[in-house]
Protein backbone atom coordinates (compact mmCIF):
# COMPACT_ATOMS: atom_id res chain seq x y z
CA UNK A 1 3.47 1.63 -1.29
CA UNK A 2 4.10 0.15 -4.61
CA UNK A 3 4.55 2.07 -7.74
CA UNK A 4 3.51 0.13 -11.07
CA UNK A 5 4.23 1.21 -14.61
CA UNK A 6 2.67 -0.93 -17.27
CA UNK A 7 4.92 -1.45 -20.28
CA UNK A 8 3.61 0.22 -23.58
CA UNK A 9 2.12 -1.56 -25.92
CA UNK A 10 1.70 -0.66 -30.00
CA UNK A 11 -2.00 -1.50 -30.69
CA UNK A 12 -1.14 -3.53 -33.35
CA UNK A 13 1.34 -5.21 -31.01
CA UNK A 14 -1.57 -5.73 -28.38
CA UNK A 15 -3.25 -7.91 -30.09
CA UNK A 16 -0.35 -10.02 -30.98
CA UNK A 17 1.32 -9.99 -27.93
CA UNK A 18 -2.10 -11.32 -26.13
CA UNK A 19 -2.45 -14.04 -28.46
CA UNK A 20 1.20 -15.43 -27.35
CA UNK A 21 -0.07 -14.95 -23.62
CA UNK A 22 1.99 -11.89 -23.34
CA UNK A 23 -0.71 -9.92 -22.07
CA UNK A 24 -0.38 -6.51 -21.35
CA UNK A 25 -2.15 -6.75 -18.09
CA UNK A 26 1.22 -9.33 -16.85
CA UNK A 27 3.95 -6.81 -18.12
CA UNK A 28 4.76 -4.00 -15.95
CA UNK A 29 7.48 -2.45 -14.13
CA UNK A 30 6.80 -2.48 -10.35
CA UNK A 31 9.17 -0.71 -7.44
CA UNK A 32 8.20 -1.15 -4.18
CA UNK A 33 9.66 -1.67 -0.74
CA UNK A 34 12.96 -1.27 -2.31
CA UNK A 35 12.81 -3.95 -5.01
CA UNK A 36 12.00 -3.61 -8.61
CA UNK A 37 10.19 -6.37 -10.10
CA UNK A 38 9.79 -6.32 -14.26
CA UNK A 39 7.69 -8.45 -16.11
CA UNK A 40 6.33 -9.32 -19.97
CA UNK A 41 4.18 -12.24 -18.97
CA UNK A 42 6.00 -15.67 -19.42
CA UNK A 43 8.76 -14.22 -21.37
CA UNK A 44 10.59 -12.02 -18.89
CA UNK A 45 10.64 -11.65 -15.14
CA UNK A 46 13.36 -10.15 -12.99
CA UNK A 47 13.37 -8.81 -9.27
CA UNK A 48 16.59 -6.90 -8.16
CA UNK A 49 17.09 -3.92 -5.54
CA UNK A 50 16.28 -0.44 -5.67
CA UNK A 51 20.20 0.33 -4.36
CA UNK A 52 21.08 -1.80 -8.02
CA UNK A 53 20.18 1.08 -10.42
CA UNK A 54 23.07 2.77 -11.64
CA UNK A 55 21.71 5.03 -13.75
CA UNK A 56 18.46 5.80 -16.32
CA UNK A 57 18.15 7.33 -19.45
CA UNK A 58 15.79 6.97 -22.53
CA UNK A 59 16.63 5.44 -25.02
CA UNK A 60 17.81 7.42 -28.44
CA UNK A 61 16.42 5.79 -31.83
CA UNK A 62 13.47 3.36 -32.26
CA UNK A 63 13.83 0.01 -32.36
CA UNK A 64 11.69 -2.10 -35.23
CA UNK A 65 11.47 -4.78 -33.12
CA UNK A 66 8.83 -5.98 -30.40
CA UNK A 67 8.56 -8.61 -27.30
CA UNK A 68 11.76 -9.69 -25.24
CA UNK A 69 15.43 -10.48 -26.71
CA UNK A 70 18.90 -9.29 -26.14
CA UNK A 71 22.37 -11.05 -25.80
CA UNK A 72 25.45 -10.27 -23.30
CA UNK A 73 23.28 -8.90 -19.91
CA UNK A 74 21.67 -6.22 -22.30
CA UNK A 75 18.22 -6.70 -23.00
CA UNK A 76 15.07 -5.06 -24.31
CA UNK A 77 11.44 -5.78 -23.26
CA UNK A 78 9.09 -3.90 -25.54
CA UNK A 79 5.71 -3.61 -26.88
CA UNK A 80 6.44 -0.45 -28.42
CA UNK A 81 9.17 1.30 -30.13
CA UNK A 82 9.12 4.67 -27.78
CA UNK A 83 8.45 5.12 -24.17
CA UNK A 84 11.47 3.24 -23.32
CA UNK A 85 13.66 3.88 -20.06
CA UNK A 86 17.19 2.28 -20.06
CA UNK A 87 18.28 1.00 -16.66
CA UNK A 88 22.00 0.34 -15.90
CA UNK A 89 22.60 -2.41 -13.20
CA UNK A 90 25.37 -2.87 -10.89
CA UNK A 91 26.14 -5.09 -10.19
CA UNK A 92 24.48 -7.42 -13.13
CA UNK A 93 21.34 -8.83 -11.20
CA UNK A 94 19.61 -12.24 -12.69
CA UNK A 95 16.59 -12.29 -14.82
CA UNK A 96 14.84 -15.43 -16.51
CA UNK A 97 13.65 -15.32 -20.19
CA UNK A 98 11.21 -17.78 -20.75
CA UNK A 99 12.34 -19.47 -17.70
CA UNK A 100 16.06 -20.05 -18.44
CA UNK A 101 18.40 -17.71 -16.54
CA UNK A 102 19.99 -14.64 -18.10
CA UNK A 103 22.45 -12.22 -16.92
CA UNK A 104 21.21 -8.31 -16.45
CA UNK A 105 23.42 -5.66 -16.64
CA UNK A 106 20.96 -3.30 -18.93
CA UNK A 107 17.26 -3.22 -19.31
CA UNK A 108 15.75 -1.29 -21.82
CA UNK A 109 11.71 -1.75 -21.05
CA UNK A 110 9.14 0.55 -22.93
CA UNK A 111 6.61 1.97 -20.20
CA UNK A 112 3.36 3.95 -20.06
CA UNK A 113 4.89 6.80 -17.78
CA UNK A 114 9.13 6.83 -18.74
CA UNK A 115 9.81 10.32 -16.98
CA UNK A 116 7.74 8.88 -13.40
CA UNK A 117 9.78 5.71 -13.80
CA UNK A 118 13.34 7.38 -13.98
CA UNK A 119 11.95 9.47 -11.09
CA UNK A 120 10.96 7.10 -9.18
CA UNK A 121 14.47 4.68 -9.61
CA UNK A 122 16.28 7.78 -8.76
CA UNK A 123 14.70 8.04 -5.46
């Protein structure tokens, strides 16, 4: 059965985001059958395995920033500035921002439910 937590979204960062057709309703994180898939509508995707997941944590501080960027395999997918679960990777798995692809060795992703996400990755 598949588990889906929808990324958190600021309200004010709602309405933006939807206007780029970054929806909320096409950015989750999803685990199921041993595969997590994460998504912020056309901007990120990336599917890797379960066994991948190194370790979680949440991430200390608040970033001012909102939507998908990063640099060097590390990279944050956000609509808000708390809620957000860090996810090591290893190996590094692929991802694709706006369709080009990107190395993953960290993904920082703010979600509705952090604490049921890091439960459910730990598994």
């Amino acid at each position: 059965m598949a588990a889906r937590f929808p990324v958190r979204f600021d309200a004010w960062y709602r309405v933006l985001s939807s206007a780029l057709l970054l929806p909320p309703s096409a950015s989750y994180v999803e685990v199921s059958d041993g595969q997590v898939h994460a998504r912020m509508g056309w901007g990120f995707r990336a599917s890797f395995p379960k066994s991948a997941v190194a370790a979680t944590s949440m991430l200390r501080g608040r970033p001012l920033s909102r939507g998908v960027h990063g640099w060097a395999g590390r990279w944050l997918v956000n609509g808000s500035g708390t809620g957000i679960v860090v996810i090591d990777l290893e190996p590094a798995q692929r991802a694709w921002v706006m369709g080009f692809p990107v190395r993953l060795h960290r993904l920082m992703v703010s979600v509705e439910s952090p604490e049921e996400l890091r439960r459910e990755l730990s598994l």
